[in-house]
Every structure is written in structure tokens, then in C-alpha cells.
N, C-alpha and C. Protein backbone atom coordinates (compact mmCIF):
# COMPACT_ATOMS: atom_id res chain seq x y z
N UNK A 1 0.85 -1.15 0.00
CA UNK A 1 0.00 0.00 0.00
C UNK A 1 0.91 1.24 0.00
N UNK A 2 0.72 2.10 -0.99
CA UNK A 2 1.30 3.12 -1.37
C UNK A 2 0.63 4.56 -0.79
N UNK A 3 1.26 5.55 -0.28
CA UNK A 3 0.61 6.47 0.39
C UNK A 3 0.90 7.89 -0.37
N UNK A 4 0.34 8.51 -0.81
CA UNK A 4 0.82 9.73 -1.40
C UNK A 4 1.18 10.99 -0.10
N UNK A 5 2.18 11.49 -0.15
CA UNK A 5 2.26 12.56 0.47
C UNK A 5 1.80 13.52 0.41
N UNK A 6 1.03 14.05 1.73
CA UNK A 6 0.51 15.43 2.12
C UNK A 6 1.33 16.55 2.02
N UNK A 7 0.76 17.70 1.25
CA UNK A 7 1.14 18.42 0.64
C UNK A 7 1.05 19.84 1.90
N UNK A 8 2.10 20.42 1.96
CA UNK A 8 1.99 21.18 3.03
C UNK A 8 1.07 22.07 2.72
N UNK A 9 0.26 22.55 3.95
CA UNK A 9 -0.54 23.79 3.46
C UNK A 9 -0.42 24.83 3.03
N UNK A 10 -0.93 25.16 2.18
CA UNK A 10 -0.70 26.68 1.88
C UNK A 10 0.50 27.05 0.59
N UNK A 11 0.93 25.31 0.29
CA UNK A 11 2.04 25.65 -0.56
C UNK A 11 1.77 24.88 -2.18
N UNK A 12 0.18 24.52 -2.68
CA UNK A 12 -0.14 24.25 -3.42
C UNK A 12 -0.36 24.98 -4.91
N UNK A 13 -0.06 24.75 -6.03
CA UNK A 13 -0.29 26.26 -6.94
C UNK A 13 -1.78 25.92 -7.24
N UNK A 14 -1.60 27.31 -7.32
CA UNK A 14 -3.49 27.92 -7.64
C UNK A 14 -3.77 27.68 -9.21
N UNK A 15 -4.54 26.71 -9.92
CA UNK A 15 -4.29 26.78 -11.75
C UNK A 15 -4.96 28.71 -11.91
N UNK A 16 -5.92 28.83 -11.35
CA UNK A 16 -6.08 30.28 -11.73
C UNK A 16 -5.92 31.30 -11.14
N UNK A 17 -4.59 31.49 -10.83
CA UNK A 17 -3.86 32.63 -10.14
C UNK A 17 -3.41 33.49 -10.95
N UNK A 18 -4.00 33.39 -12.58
CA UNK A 18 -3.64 35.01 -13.15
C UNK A 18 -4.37 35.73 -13.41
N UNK A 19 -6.09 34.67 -13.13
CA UNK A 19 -6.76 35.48 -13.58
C UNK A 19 -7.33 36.55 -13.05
N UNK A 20 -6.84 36.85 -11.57
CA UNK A 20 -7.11 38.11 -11.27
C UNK A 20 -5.95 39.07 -11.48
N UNK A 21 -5.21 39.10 -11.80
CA UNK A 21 -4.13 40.23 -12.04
C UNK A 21 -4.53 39.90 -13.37
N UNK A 22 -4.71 39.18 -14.48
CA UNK A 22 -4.82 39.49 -16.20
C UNK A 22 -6.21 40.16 -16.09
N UNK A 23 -6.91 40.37 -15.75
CA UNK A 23 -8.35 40.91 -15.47
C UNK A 23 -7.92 42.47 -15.36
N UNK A 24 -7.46 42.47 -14.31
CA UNK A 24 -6.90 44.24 -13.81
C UNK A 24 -6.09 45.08 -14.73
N UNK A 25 -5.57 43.91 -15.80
CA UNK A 25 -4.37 44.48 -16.43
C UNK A 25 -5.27 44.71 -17.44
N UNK A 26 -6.46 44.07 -17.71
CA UNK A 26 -6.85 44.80 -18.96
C UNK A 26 -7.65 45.81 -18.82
N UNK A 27 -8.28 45.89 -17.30
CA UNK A 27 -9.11 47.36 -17.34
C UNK A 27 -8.10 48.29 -16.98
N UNK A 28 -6.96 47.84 -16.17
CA UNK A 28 -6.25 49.19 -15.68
C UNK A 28 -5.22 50.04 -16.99
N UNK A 29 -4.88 48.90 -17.62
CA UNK A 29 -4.10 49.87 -18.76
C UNK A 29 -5.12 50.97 -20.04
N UNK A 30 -6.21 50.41 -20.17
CA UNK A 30 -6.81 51.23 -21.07
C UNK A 30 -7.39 52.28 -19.88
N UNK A 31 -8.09 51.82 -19.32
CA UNK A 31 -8.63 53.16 -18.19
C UNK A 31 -6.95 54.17 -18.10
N UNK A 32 -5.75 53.66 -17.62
CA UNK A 32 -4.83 54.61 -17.55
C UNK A 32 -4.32 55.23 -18.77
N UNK A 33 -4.28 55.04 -19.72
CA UNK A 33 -4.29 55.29 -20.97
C UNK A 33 -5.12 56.53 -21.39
N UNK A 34 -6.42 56.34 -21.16
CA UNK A 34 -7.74 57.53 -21.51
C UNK A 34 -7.75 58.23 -20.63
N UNK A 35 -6.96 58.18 -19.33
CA UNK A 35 -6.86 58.81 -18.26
C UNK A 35 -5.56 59.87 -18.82
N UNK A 36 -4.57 59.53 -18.89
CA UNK A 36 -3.53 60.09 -19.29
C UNK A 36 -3.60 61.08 -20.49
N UNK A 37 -4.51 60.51 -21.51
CA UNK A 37 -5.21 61.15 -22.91
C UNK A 37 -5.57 62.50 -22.09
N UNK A 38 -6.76 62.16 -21.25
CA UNK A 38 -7.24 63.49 -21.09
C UNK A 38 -6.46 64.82 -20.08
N UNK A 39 -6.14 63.93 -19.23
CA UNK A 39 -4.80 64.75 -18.77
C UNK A 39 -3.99 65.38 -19.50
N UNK A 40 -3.31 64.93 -20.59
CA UNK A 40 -2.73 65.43 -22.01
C UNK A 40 -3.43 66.63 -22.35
N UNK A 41 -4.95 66.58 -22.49
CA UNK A 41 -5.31 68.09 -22.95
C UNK A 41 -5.95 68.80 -22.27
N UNK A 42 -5.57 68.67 -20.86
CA UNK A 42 -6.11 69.56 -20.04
C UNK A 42 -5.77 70.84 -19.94
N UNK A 43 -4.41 71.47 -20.81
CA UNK A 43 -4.14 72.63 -20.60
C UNK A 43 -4.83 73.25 -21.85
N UNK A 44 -5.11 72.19 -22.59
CA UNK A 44 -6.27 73.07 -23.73
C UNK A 44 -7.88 74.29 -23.45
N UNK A 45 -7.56 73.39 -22.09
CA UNK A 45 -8.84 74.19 -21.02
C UNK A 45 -8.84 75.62 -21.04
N UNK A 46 -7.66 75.61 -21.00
CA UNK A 46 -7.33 77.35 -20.71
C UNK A 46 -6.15 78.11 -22.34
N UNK A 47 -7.01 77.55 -22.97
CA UNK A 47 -6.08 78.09 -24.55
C UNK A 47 -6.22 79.66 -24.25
N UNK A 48 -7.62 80.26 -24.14
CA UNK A 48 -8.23 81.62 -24.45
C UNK A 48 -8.09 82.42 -23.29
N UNK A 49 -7.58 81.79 -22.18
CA UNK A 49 -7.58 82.54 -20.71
C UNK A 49 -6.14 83.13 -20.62
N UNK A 50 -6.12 84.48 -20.68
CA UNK A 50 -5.46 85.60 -20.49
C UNK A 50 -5.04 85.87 -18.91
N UNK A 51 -3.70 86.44 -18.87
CA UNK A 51 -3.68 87.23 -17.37
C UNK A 51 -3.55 86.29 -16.20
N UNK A 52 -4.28 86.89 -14.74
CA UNK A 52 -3.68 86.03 -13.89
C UNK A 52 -4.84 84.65 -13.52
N UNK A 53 -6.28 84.60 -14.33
CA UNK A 53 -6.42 82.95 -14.64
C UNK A 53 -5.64 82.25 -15.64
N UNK A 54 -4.88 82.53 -16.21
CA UNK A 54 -4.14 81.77 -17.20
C UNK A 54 -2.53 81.36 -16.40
N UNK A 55 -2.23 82.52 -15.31
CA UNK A 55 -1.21 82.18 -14.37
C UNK A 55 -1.35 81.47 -13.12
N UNK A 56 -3.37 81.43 -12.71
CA UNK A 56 -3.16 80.07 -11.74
C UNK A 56 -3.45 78.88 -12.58
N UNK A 57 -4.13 78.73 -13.89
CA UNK A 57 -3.98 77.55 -14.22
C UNK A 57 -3.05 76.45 -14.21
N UNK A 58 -2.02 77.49 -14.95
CA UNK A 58 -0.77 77.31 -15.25
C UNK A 58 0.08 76.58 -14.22
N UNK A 59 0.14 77.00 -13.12
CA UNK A 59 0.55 76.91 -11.87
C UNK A 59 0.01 75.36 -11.07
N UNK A 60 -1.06 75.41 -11.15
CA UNK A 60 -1.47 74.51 -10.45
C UNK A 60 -1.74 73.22 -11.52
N UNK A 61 -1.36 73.15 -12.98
CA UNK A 61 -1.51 72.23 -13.67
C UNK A 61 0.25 71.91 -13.90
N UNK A 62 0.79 72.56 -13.50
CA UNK A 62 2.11 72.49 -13.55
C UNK A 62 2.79 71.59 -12.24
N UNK A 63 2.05 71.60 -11.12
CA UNK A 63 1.62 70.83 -10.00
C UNK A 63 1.04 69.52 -10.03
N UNK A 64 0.09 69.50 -10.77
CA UNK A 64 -0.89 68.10 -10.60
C UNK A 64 -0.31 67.07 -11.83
N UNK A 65 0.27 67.78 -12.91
CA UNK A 65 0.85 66.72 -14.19
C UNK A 65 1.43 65.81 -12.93
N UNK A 66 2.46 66.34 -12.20
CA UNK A 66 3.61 65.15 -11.73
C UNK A 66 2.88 64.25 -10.75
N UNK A 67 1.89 65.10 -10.20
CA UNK A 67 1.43 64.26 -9.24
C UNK A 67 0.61 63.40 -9.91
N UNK A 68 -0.16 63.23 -10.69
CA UNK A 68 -0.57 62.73 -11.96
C UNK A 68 0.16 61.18 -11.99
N UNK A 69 1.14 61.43 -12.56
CA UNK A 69 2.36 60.54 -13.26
C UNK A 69 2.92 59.74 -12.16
N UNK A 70 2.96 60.50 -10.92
CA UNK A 70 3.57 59.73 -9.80
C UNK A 70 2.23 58.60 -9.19
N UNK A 71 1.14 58.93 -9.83
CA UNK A 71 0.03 58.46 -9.17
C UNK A 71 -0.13 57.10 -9.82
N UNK A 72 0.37 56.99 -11.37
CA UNK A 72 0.40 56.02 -12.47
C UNK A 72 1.63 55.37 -11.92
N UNK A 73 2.91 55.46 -11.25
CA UNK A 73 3.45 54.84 -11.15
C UNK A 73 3.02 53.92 -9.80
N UNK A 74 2.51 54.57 -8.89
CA UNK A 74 2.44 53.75 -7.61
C UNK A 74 0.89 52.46 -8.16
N UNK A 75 -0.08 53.05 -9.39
CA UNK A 75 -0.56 52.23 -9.86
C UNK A 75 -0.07 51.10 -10.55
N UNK A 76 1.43 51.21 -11.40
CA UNK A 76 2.61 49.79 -12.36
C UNK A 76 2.08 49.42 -11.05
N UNK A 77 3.00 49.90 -9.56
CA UNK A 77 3.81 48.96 -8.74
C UNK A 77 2.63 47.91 -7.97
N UNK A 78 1.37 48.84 -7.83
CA UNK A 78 0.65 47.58 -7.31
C UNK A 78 0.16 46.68 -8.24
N UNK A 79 -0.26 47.15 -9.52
CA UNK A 79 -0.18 45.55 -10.68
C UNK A 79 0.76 45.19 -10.43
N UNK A 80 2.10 45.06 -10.79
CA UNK A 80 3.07 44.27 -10.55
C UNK A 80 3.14 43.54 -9.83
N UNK A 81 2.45 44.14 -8.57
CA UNK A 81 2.92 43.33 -7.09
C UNK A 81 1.48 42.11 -7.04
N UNK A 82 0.45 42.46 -7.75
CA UNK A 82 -0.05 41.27 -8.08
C UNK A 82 -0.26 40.02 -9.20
N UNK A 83 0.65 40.58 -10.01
CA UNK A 83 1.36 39.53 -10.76
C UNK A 83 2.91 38.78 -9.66
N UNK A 84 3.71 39.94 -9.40
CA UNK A 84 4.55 39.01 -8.82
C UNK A 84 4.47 38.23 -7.21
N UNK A 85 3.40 38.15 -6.43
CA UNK A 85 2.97 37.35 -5.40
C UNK A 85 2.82 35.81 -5.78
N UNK A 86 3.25 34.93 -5.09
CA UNK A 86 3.32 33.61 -5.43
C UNK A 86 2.50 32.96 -6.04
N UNK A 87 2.38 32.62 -6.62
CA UNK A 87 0.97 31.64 -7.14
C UNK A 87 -0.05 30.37 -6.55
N UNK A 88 0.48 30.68 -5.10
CA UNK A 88 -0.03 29.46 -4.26
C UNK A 88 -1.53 29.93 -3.74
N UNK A 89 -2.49 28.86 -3.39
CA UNK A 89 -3.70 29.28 -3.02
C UNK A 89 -3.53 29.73 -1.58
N UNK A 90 -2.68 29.94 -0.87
CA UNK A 90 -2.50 30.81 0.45
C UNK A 90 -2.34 32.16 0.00
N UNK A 91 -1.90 32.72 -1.18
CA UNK A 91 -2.40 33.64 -1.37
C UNK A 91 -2.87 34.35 -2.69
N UNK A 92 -4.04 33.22 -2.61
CA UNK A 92 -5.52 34.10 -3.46
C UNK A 92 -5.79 35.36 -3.32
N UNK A 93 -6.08 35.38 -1.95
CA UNK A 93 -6.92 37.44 -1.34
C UNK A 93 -5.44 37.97 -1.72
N UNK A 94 -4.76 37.65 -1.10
CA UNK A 94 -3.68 39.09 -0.82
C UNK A 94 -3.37 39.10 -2.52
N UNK A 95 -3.47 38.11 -3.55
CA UNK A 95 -3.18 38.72 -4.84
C UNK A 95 -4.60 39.13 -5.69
N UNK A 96 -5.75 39.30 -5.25
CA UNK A 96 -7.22 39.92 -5.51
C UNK A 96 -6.95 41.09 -5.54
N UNK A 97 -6.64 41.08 -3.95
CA UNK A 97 -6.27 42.94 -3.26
C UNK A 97 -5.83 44.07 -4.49
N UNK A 98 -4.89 43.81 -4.53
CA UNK A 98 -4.35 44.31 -5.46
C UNK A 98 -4.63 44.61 -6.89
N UNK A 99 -5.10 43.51 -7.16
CA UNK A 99 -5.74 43.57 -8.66
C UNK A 99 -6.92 44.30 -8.68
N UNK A 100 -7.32 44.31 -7.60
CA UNK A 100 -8.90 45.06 -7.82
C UNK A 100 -8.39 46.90 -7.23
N UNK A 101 -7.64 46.82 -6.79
CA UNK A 101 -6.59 48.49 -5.98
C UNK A 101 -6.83 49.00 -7.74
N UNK A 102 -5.72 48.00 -8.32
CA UNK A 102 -5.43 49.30 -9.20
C UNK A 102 -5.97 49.76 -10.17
N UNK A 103 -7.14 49.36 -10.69
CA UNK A 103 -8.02 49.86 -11.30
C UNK A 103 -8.79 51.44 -10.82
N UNK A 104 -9.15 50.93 -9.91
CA UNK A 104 -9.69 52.11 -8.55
C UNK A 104 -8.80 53.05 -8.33
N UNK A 105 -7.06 52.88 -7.98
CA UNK A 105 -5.88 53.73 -8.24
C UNK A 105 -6.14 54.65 -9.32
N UNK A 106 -6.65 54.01 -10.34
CA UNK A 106 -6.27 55.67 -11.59
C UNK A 106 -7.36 56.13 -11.47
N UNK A 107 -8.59 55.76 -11.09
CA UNK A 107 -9.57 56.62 -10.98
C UNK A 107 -9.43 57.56 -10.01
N UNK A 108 -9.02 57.13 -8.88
CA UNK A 108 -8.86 58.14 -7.84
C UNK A 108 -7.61 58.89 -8.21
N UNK A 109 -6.45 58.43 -8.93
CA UNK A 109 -5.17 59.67 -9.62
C UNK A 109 -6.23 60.54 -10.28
N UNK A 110 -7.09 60.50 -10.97
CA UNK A 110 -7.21 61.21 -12.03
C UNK A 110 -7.93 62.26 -11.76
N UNK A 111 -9.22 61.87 -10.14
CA UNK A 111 -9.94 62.57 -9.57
C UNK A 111 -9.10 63.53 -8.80
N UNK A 112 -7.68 63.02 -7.88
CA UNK A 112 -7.20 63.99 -7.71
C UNK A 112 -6.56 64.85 -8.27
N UNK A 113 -6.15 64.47 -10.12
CA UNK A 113 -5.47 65.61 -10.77
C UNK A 113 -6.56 66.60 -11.28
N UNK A 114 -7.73 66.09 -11.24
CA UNK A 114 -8.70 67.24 -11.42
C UNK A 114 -9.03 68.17 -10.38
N UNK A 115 -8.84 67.68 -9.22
CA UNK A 115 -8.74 68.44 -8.01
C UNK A 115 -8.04 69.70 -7.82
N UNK A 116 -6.50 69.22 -8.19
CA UNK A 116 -5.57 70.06 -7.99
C UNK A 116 -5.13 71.01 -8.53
N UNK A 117 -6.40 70.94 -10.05
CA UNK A 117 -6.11 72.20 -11.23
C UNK A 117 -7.28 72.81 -11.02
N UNK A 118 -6.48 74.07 -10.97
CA UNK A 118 -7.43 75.33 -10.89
C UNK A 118 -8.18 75.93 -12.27
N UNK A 119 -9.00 75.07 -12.22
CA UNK A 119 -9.59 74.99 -14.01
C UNK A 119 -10.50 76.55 -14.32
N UNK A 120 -10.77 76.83 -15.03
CA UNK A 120 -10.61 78.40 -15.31
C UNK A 120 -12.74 78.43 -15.21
């Protein structure tokens, strides 16, 4: 009688452990994409604005681009970080988490770069 060995817990691979990070990756790159688009012509806002609304626009869109961009990056790092989490079913949630963050991440970058411009 032959006994198969028990498999330690927690250290089994998951067969569908990409499909929540390949899921995120396809809404989060086009959402960041059309996000970025419109960010792109946000200073078109203020083509015709003269004087000192054309100098706080200026100012405060000169402000929010980076914060913008810095907002898209901390969005790569949490996709990434749920592609690169192990593939074992101990951690399913903690690689969900993430996948479902960064979608929600550029929406909320984008809400705060609209925030931070003083739109005319």
C-alpha cells in the first residue's frame, strides 16, 4: 500500500492565479491610458484665458501633471505586485487585493489631478 504525500498547506499552486491580475491588467491599462489622454489636454482648457487665470492655471496644472504621473506609477507597482505574489492558493486574497486596488488607483489619480487644477 502506497501512500501519497501530504502536501503542506498553503504551498499548493493555484491553476487560476492570473486570472485576477490578467483581469486588472486589462481594465487598468486602457482606463490609464484615456486617463492620461485626457490629462494630455487639459491645458487646452485654458487656450483663451489671459492674465492672472491663465497664471493660476498654469501653476497649479504644472503641480498636478507630476502628481498625476507619480500616481500612475504607484498604480505599475501595485499591478506588478499582483502579478509578482506567489501563485499558491495561500495567497488568493492578498493577490485579488491588489488587482482590484489598481483599477480604482487611476480613478482616484485622475480625480485627484482634477482636483488640484485650478480649471478656469
Amino acid at each position: 500500500m502506497t501512500t501519497t504525500p501530504t502536501p503542506v498547506a498553503g504551498t499548493d499552486r493555484h491553476p487560476h492565479a492570473f486570472v485576477a491580475p490578467l483581469v486588472s491588467t486589462l481594465l487598468t491599462l486602457p482606463v490609464a491610458a484615456v486617463a492620461f489622454f485626457f490629462v494630455g489636454l487639459a491645458p487646452m482648457a485654458c487656450d483663451s484665458c489671459e492674465g492672472e487665470v491663465s497664471d493660476r492655471f498654469d501653476a497649479s496644472y504644472d503641480l498636478a501633471f507630476p502628481v498625476f504621473g507619480f500616481g500612475l506609477v504607484v498604480v505599475l507597482v501595485v499591478l506588478l505586485s499582483a502579478w509578482a505574489l506567489p501563485w499558491r492558493r495561500r495567497n488568493a486574497a492578498a493577490r485579488v487585493w491588489p488587482a482590484v486596488i489598481a483599477p480604482a488607483a487611476v480613478v482616484l489619480d485622475f480625480i485627484v489631478f482634477h482636483g488640484l487644477v485650478d480649471w478656469p
